[in-house]
Protein backbone atom coordinates (compact mmCIF):
# COMPACT_ATOMS: atom_id res chain seq x y z
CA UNK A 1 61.52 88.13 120.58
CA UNK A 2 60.36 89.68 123.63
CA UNK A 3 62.91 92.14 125.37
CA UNK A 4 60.29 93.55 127.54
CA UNK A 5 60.91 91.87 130.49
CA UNK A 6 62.22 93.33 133.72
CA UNK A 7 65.85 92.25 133.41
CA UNK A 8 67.68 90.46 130.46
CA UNK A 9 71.69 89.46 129.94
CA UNK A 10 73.06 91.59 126.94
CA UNK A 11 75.99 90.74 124.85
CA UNK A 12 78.37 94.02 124.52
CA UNK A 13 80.80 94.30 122.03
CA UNK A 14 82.84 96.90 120.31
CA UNK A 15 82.18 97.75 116.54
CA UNK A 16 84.28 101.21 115.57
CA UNK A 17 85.37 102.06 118.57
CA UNK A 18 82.01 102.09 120.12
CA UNK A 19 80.12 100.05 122.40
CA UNK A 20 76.91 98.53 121.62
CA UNK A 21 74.86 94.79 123.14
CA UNK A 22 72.23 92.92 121.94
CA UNK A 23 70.17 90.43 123.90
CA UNK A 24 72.10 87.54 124.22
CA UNK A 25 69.04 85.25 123.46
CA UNK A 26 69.45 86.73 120.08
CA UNK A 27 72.84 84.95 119.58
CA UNK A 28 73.13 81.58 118.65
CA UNK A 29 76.95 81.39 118.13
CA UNK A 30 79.88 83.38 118.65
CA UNK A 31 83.01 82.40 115.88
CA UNK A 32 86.52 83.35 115.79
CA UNK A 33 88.91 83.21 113.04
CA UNK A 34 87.14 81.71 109.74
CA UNK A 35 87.89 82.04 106.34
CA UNK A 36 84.95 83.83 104.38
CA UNK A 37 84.46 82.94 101.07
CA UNK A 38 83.66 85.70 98.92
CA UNK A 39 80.97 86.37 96.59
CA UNK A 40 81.28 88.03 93.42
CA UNK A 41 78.96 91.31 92.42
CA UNK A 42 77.46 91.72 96.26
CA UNK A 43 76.95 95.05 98.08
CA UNK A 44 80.12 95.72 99.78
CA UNK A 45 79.04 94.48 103.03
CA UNK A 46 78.19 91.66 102.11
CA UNK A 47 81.25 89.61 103.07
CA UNK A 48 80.46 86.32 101.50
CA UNK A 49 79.59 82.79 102.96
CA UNK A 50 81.26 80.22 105.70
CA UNK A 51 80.99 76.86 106.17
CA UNK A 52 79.62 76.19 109.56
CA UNK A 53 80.04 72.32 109.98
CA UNK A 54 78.49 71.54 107.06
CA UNK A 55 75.66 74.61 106.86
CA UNK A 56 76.43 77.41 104.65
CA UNK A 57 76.20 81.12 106.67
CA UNK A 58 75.59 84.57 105.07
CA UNK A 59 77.69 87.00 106.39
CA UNK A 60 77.61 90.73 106.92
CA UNK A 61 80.19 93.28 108.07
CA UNK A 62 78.41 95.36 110.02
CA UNK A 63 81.35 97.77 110.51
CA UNK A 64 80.97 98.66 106.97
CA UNK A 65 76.67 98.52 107.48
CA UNK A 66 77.20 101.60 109.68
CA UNK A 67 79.73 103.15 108.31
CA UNK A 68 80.16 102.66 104.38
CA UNK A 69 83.57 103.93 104.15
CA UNK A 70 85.35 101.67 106.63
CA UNK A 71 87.98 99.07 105.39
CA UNK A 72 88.95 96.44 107.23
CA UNK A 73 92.27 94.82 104.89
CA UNK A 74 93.83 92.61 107.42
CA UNK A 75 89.80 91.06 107.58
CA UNK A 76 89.44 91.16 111.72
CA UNK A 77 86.59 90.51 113.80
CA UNK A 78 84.03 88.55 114.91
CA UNK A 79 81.44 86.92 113.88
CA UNK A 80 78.10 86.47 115.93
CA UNK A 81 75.33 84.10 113.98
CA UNK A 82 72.07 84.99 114.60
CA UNK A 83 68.91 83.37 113.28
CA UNK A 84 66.07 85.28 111.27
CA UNK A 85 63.11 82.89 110.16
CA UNK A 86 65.07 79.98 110.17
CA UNK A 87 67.93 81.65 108.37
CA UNK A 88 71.35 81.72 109.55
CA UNK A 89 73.21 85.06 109.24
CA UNK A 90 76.62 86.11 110.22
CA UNK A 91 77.58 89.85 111.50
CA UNK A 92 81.08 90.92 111.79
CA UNK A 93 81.90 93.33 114.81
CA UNK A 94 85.29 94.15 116.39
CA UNK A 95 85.71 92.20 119.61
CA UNK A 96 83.24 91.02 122.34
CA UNK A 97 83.41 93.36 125.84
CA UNK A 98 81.16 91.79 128.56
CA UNK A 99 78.05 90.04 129.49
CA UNK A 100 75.95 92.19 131.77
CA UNK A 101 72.45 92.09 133.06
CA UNK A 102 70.34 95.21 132.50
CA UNK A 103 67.37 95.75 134.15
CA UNK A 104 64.84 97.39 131.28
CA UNK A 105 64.13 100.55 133.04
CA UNK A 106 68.09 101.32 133.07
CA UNK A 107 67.74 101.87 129.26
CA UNK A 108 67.22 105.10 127.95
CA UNK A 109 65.30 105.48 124.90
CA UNK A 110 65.83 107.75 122.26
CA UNK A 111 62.54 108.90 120.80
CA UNK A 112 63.11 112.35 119.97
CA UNK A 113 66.62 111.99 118.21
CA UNK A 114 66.26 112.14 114.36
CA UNK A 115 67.96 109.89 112.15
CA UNK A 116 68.61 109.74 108.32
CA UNK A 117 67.75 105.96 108.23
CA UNK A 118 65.61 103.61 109.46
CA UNK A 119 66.90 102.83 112.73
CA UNK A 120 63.79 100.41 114.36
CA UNK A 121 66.93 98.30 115.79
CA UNK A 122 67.78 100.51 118.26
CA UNK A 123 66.30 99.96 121.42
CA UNK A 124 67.63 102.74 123.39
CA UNK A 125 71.07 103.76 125.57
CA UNK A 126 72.42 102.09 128.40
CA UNK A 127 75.38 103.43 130.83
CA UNK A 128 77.96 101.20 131.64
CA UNK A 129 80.75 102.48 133.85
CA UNK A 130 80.77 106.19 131.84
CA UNK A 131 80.18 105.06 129.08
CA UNK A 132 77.19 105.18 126.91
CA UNK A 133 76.56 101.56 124.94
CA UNK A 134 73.60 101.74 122.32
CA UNK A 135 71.48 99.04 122.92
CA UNK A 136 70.13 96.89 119.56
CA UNK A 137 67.51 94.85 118.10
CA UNK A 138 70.42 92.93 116.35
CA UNK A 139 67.93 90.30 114.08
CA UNK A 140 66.02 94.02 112.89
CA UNK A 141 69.69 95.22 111.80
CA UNK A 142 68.79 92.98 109.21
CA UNK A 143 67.18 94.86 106.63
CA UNK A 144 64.80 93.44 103.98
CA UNK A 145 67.32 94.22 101.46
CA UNK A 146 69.96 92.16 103.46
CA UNK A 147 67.30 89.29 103.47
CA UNK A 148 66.57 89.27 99.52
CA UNK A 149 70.22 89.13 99.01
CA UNK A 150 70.83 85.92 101.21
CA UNK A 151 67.89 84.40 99.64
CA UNK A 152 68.59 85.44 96.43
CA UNK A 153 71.99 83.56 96.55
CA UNK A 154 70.59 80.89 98.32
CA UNK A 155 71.10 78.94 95.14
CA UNK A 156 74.75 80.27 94.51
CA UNK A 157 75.51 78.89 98.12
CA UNK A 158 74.65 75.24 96.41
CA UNK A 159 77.47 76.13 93.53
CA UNK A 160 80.19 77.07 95.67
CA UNK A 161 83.01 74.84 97.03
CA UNK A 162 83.64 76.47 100.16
């Protein structure tokens, strides 16, 4: 997906306490308040798999994708589906913020920071109002380990009654 373009709507929403948007072209569906059905023996998160009128979604938590140790007990949040070859993913984040259109040159990239993983999903920085809102490559969030996982229980989806 090209993001190069002069100016582009971005989804923001809030995941810990901090603001981060994606392109909005990169979301195909925004849910609220589903049951996920969980899957034994995943990584933790890994949340499990919904039924989305009749097609069966992955999802991930990507609270817990950034920061291992969170725990979310009362199961909160949203889930935005994106697509990724043809398959349908869920990600957990807190709560949705805004729609805004940022022009490209407004975002600030960030090519001397160094980080401790791979991090080609961040674009760069944006300010919005005072405050800064990291701006992401949401479908390359999705490592290859996330994909062999999902397609790895593509076959489990088929055995359970969700």
């Amino acid at each position: 997906m090209d993001f190069n373009e002069e100016e582009n709507k971005y989804l923001i929403f809030k995941v810990l306490n901090e603001e981060y948007a994606c392109n909005i072209l990169q979301i195909k569906e925004v849910i609220k308040s589903v049951n996920i059905k969980p899957v034994p023996f995943m990584v933790p998160y890994f949340k499990g798999i919904i039924n989305l009128r009749g097609k069966i979604i992955s999802v991930i938590d990507f609270r817990i994708k950034i920061s291992p140790n969170f725990n979310d007990e009362e199961n909160k949040g949203i889930i935005l589906v994106v697509e990724n070859d043809s398959i349908s993913i869920g990600v957990i984040v807190d709560d949705l913020v805004s729609v805004q259109t940022i022009n490209a040159s407004e975002i600030q990239k960030n090519n001397d920071m160094k980080y401790s993983i791979d991090i080609k999903f961040i674009i760069g920085n944006y300010i919005l109002k005072d405050k800064l809102v990291t701006i992401l490559d949401l479908i390359s969030s999705i490592s290859d380990e996330d994909l062999k996982i999902i397609k790895e229980n593509e076959s489990l989806k088929l055995s359970i009654n969700i």
